[in-house]
N, C-alpha and C. Protein backbone atom coordinates (compact mmCIF):
# COMPACT_ATOMS: atom_id res chain seq x y z
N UNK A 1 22.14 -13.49 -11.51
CA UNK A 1 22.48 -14.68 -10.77
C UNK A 1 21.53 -15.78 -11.19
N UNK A 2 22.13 -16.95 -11.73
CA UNK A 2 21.14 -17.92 -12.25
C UNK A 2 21.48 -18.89 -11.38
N UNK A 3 20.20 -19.69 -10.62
CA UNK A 3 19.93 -20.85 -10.27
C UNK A 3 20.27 -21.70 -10.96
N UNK A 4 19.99 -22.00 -11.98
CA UNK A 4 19.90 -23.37 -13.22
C UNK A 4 20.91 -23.99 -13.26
N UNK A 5 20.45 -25.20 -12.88
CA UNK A 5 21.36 -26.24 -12.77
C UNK A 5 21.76 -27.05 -14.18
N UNK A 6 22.45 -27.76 -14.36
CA UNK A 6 23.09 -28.49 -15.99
C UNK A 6 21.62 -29.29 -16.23
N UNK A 7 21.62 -28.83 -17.68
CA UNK A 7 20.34 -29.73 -18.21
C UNK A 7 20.70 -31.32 -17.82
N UNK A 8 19.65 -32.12 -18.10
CA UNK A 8 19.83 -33.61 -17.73
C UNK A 8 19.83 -33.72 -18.86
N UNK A 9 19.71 -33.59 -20.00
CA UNK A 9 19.76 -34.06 -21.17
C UNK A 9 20.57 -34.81 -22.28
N UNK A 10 21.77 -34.99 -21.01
CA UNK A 10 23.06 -35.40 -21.61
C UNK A 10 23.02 -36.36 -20.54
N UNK A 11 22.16 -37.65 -20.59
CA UNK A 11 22.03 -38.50 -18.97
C UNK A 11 23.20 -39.38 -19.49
N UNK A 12 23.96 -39.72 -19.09
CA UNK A 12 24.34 -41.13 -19.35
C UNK A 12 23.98 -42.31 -18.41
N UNK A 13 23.57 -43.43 -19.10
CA UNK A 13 22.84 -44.43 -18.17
C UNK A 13 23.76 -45.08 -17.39
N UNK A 14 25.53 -45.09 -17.94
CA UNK A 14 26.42 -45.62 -17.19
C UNK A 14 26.82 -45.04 -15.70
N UNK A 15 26.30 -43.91 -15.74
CA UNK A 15 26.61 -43.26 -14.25
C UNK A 15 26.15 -44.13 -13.45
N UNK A 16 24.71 -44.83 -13.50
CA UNK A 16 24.01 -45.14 -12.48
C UNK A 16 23.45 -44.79 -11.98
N UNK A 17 23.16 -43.83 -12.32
CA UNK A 17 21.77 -42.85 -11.37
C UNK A 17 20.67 -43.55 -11.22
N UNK A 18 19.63 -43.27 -10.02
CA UNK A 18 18.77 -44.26 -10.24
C UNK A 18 17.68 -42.80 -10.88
N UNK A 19 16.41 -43.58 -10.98
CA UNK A 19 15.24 -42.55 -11.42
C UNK A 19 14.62 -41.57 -9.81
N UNK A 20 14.79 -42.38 -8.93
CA UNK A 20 14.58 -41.03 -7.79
C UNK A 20 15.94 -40.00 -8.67
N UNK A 21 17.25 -40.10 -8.45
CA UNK A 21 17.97 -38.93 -8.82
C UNK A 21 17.61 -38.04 -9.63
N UNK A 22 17.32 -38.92 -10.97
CA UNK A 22 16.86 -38.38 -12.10
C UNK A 22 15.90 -37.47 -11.93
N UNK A 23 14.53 -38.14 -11.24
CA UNK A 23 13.68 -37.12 -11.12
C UNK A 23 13.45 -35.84 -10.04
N UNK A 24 14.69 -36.04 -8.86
CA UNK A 24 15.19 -34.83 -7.97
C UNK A 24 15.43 -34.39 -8.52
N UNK A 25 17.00 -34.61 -10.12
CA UNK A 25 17.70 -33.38 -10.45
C UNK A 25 16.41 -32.56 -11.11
N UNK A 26 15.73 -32.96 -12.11
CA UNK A 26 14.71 -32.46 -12.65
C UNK A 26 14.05 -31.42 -12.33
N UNK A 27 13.06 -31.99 -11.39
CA UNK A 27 12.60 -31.25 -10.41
C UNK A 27 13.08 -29.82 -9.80
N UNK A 28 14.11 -30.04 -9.24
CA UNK A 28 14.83 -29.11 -8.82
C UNK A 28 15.17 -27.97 -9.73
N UNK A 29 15.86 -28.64 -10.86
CA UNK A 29 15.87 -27.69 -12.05
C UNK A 29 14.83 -26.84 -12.40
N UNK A 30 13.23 -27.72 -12.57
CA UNK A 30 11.82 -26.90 -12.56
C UNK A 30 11.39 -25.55 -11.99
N UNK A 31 12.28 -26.40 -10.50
CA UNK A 31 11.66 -25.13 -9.49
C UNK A 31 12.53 -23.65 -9.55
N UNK A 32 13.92 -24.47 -9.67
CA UNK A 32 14.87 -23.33 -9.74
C UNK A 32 14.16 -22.46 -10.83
N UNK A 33 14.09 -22.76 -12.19
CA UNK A 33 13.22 -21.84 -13.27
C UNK A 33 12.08 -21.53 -13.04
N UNK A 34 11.34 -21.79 -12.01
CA UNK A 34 10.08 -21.33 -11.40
C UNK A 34 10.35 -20.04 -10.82
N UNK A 35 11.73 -20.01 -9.86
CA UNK A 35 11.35 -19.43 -8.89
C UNK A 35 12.66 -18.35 -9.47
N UNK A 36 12.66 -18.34 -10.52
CA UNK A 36 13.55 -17.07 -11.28
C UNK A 36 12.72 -16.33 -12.35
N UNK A 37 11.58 -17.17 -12.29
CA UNK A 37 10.52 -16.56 -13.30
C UNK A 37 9.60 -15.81 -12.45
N UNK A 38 9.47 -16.16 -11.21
CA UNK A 38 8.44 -15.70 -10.04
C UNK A 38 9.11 -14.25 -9.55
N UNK A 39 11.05 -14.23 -9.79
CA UNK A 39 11.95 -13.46 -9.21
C UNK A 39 11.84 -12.21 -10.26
N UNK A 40 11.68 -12.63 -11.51
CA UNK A 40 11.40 -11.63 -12.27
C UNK A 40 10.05 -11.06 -12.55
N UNK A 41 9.00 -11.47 -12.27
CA UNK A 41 7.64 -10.74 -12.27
C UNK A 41 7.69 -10.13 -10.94
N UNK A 42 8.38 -10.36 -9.66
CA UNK A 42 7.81 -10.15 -8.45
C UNK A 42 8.98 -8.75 -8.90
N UNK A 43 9.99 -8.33 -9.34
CA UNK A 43 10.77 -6.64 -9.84
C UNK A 43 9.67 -5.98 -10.71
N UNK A 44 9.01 -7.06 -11.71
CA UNK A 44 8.45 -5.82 -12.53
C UNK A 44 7.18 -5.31 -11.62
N UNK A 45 6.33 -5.71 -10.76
CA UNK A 45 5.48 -5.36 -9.89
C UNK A 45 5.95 -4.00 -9.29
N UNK A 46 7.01 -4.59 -8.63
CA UNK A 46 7.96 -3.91 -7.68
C UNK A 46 8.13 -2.26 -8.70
N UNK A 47 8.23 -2.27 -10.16
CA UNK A 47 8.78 -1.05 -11.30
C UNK A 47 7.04 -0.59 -11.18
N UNK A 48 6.12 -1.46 -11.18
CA UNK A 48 4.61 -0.72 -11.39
C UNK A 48 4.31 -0.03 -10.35
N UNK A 49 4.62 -0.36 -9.49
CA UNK A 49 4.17 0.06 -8.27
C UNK A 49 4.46 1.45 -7.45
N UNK A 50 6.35 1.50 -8.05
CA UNK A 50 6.73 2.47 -7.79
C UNK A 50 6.59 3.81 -8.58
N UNK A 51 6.02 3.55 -9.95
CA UNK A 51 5.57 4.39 -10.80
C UNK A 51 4.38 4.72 -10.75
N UNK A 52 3.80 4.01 -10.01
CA UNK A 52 1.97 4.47 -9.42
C UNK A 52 2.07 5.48 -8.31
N UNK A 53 3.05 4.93 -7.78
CA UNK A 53 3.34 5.86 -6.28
C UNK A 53 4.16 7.36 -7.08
N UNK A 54 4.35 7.51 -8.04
CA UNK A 54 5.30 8.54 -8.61
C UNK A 54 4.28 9.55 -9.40
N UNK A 55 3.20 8.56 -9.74
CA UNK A 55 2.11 9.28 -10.77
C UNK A 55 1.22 10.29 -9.20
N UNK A 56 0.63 9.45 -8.28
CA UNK A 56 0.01 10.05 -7.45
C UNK A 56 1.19 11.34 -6.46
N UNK A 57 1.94 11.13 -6.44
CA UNK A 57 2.77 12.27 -5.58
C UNK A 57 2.73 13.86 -6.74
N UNK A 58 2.52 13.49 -8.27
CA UNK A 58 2.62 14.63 -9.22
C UNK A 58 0.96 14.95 -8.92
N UNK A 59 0.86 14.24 -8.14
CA UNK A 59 -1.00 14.90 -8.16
C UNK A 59 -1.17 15.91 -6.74
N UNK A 60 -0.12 15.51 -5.58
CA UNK A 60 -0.60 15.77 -4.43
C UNK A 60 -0.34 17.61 -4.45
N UNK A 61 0.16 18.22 -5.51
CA UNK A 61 0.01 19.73 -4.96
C UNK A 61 -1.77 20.31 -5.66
N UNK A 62 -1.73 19.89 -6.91
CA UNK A 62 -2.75 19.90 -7.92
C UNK A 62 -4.47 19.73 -6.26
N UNK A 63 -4.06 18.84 -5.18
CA UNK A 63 -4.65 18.29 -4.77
C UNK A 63 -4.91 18.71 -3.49
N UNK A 64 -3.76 19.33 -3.01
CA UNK A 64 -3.94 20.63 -2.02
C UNK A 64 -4.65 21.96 -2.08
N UNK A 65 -4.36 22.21 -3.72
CA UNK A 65 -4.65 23.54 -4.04
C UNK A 65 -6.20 23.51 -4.02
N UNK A 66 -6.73 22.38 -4.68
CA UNK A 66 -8.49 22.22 -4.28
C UNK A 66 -9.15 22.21 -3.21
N UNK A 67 -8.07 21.15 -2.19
CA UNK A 67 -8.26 21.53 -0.40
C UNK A 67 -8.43 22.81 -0.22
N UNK A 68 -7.46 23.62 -0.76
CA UNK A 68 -7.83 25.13 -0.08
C UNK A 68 -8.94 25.36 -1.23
N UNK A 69 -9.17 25.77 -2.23
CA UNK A 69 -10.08 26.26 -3.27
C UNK A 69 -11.70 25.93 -2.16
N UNK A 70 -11.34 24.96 -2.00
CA UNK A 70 -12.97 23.68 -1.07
C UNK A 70 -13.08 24.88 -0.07
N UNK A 71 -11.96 24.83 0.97
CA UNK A 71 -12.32 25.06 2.18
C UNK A 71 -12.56 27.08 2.08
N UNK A 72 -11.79 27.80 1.17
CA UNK A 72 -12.16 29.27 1.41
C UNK A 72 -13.85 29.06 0.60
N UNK A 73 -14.18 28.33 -0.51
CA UNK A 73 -15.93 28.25 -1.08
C UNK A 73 -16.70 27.70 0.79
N UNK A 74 -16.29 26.98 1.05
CA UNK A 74 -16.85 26.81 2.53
C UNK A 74 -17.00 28.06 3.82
N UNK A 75 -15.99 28.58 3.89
CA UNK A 75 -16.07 29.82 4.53
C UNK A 75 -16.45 30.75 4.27
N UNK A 76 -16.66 30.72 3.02
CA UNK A 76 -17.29 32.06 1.76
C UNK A 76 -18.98 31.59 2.52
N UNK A 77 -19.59 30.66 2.28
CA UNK A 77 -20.98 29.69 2.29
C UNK A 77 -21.24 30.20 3.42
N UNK A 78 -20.70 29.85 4.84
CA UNK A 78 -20.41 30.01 6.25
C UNK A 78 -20.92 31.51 6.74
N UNK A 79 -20.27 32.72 5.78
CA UNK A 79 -20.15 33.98 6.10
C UNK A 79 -21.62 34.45 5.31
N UNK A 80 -21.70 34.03 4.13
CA UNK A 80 -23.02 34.27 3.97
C UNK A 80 -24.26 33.88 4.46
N UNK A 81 -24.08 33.10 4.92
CA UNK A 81 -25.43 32.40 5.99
C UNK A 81 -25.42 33.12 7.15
N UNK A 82 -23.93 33.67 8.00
CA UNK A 82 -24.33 34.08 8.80
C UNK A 82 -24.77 35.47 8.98
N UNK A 83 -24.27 36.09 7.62
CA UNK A 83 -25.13 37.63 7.41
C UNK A 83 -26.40 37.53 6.30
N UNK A 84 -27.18 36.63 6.28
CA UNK A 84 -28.35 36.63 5.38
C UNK A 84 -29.67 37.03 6.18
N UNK A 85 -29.51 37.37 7.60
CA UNK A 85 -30.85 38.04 8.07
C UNK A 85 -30.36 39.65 7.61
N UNK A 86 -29.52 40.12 7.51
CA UNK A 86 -29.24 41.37 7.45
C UNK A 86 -29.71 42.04 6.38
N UNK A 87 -29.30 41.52 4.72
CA UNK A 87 -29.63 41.96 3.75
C UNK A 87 -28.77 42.31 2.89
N UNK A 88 -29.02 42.80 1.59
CA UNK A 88 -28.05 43.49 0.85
C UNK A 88 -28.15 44.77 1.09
N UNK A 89 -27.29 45.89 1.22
CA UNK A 89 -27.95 47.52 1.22
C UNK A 89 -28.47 47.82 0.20
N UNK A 90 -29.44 48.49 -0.70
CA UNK A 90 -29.64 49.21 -2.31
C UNK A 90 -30.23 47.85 -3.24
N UNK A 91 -30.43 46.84 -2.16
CA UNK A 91 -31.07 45.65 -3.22
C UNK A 91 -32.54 45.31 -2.75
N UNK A 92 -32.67 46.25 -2.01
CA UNK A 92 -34.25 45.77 -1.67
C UNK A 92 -34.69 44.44 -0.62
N UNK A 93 -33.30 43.78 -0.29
CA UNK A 93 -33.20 42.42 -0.24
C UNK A 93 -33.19 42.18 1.58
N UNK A 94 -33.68 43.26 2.17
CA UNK A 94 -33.62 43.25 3.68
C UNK A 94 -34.78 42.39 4.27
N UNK A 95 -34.58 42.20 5.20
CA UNK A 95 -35.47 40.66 5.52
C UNK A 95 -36.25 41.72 6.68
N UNK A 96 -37.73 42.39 6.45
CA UNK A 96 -38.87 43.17 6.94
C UNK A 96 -39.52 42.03 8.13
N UNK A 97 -39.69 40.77 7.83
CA UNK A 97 -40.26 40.01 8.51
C UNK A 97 -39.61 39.67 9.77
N UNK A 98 -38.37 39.92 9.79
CA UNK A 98 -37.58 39.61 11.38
C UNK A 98 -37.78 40.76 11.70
N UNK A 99 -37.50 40.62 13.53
CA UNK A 99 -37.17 41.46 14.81
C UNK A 99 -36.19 42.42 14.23
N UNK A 100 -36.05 43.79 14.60
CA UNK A 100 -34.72 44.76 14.43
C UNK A 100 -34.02 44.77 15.88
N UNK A 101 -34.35 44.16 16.86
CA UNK A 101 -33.98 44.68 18.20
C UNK A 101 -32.50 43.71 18.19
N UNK A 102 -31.79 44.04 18.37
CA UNK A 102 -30.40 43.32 18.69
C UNK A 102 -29.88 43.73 19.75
């Protein structure tokens, strides 16, 4: 769908137009090609944008799977801290300096 109005370039001076006309039709013409040039960068944005949003959604399982990878190394961390007064059995690694009374 094109805005663009008939070039002025074919003025004839017999019409009578005055120079306000002249320089409305002009004008107008300007903007109309402004605002079809503005109409076509503001789609290709619109094509980047949606292909950014297309790149990050191929990431979001890749991106879960680390969520969990994170959170069982966290609970792994968790479980060992909370049995590190105890010891290893056969490693020598029993902690002599704490209480035995539980």
């Amino acid at each position: 769908m094109s805005l663009s109005r008939p070039s002025m370039a074919a003025f004839d001076p017999a019409t009578n137009e005055s120079f306000f006309d002249r320089e409305k039709e002009r004008l107008i013409e300007e903007i109309s090609s402004n605002f079809e040039e503005v109409m076509t960068h503001t789609n290709v944005l619109n094509r980047k944008l949606e292909e950014v949003y297309g790149v990050g959604k191929e990431f979001k399982t890749v991106a879960a799977l680390w969520g969990k990878f994170n959170e069982f190394i966290r609970n792994q961390q968790t479980e060992l801290a909370a049995s590190a007064d105890v010891g290893v059995p056969g490693t020598g690694g029993a902690n002599f300096g704490m209480s035995t009374t539980r």
